[in-house]
Protein backbone atom coordinates (compact mmCIF):
# COMPACT_ATOMS: atom_id res chain seq x y z
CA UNK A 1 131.04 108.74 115.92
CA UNK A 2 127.98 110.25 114.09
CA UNK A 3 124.25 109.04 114.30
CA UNK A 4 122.46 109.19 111.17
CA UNK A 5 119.31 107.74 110.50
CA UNK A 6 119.89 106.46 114.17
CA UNK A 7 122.50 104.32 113.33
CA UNK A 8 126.16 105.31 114.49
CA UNK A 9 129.05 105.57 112.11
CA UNK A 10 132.74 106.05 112.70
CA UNK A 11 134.47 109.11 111.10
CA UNK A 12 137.83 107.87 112.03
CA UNK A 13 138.67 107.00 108.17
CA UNK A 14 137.38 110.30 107.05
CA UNK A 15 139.09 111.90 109.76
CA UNK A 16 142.23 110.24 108.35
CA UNK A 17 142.19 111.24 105.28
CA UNK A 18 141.50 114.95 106.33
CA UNK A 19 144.51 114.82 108.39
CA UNK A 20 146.21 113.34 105.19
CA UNK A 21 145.63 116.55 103.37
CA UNK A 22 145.61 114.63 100.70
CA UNK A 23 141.38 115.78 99.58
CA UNK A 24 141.91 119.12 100.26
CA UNK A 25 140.64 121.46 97.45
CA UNK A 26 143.93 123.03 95.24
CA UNK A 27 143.43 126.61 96.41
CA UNK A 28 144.11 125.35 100.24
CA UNK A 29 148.14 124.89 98.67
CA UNK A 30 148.32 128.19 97.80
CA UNK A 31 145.51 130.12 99.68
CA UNK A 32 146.49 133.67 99.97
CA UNK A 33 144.76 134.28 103.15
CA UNK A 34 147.38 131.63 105.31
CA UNK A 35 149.06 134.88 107.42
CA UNK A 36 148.12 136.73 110.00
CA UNK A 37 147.49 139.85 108.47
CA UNK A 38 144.52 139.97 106.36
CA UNK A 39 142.18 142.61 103.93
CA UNK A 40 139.58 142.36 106.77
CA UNK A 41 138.04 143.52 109.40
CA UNK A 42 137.65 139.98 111.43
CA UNK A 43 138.39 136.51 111.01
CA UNK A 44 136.29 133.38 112.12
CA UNK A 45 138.21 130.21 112.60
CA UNK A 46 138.70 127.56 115.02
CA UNK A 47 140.28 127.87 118.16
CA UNK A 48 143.36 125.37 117.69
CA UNK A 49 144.65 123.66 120.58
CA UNK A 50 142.81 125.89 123.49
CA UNK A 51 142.81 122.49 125.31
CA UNK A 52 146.45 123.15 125.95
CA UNK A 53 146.45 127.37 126.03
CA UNK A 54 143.13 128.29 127.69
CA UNK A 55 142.02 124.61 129.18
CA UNK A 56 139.11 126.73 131.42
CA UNK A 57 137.55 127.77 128.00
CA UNK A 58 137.81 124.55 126.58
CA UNK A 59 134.92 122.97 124.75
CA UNK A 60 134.74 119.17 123.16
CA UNK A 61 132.52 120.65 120.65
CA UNK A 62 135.47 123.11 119.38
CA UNK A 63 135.81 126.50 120.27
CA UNK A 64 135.80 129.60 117.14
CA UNK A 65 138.44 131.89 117.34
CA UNK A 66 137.89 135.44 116.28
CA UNK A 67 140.66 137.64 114.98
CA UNK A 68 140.18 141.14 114.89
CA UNK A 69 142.04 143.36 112.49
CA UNK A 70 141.04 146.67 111.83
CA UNK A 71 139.07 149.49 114.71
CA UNK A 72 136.08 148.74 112.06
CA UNK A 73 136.56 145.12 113.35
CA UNK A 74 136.80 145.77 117.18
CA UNK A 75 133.42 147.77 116.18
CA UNK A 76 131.95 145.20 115.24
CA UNK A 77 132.55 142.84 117.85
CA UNK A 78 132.14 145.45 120.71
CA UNK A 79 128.26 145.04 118.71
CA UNK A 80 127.87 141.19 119.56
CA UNK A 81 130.14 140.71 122.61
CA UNK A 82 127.38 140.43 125.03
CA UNK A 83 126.11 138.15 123.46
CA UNK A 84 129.11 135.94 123.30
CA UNK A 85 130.79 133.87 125.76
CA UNK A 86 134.58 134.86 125.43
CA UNK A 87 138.39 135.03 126.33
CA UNK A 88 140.21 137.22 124.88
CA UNK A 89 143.68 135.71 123.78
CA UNK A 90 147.10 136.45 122.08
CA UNK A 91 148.12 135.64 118.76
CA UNK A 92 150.91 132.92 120.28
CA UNK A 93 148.25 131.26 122.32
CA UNK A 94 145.75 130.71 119.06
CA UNK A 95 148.62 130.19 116.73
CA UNK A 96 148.07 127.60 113.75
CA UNK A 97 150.69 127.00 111.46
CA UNK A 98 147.66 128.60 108.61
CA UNK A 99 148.16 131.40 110.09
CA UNK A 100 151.32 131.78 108.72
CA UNK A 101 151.41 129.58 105.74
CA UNK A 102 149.14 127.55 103.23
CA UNK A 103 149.03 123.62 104.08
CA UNK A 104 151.90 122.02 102.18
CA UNK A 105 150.71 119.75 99.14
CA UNK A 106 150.79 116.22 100.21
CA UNK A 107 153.02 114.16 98.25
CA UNK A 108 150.30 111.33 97.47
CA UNK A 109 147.21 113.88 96.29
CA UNK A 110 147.39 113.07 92.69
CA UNK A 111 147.39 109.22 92.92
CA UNK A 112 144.78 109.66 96.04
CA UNK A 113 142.28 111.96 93.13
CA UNK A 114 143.32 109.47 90.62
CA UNK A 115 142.25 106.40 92.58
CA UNK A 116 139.11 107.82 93.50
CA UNK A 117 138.44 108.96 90.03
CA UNK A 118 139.33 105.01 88.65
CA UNK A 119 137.84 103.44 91.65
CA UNK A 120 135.41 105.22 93.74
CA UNK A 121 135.16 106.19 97.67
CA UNK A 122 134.88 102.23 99.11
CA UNK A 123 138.78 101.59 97.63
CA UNK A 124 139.64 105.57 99.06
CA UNK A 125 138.11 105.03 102.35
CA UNK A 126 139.93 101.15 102.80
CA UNK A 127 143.28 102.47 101.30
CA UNK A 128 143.50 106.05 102.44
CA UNK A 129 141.73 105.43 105.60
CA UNK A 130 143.80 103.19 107.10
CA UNK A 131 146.89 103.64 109.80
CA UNK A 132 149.29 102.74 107.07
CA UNK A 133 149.49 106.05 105.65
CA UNK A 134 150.05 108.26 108.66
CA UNK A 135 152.40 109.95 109.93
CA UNK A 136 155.45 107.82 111.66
C-alpha cells in the first residue's frame, strides 16, 4: 500500500506485473552488467534476501548492497563508512541470480506491449495484474 493524495492504493497488481518481467525495458534481456565482475569501482544494488542471510540487519524498507571491486573502490568506501550503518557480507550471502545473468525474456512481453499499446493500462493492470498469470 501507498498513500497518495491521502488516499491508499494497492501496488499488488503493479507488483505483479514487475515480478512478470514482462514491462521490463529490452536492455534488462541482455544487460551486459548481469555478472559479478564489473568495469567499476563499486556497485549499488539491493540487498536480496538479507531477511534469510543477515536477519539482524534486516530492514522492511530494503536494505542496498554495495559491491566493491577495485582498491579505488574500497577507497572510496573507507571515505563514507562512518557514516554508514553496515555488515560486511560475502558474495554467496548477497547472491542474485543478476549477478550472474540478465533476466530471461518473458515469453508473453510482446502481446503484454501490444495490449497496452491497443488498449491502455486499465485492460494491463486487470489482465496482467491478476493471479492468473503467475507462476504455478
Amino acid at each position: 500500500m501507498v498513500q497518495i493524495n491521502g488516499d491508499e492504493i494497492s501496488l499488488k497488481e503493479y507488483v505483479k506485473i514487475f515480478y512478470s518481467k514482462c514491462a521490463l525495458r529490452p536492455s534488462c534481456y541482455k544487460c551486459p552488467y548481469a555478472a559479478m565482475e564489473r568495469k567499476t569501482d563499486i556497485t549499488i544494488g539491493d540487498f536480496w534476501h538479507i531477511e534469510k542471510t543477515i536477519p539482524d540487519f534486516y530492514d522492511p524498507q530494503g536494505t542496498s548492497l554495495f559491491l566493491i571491486h577495485t582498491e579505488q573502490g574500497l577507497v572510496l568506501f573507507d571515505r563514507i563508512k562512518d557514516n554508514l550503518e553496515y555488515r560486511i557480507s560475502n558474495t554467496e550471502e548477497c547472491w542474485q541470480i543478476n549477478l550472474e545473468r540478465p533476466t530471461e525474456k518473458a515469453p508473453m512481453r510482446e502481446q503484454f506491449w501490444s495490449d497496452y499499446q491497443a488498449k491502455g493500462i486499465e485492460f494491463i493492470m486487470k489482465k496482467y495484474g491478476n493471479d492468473s498469470l503467475q507462476k504455478k
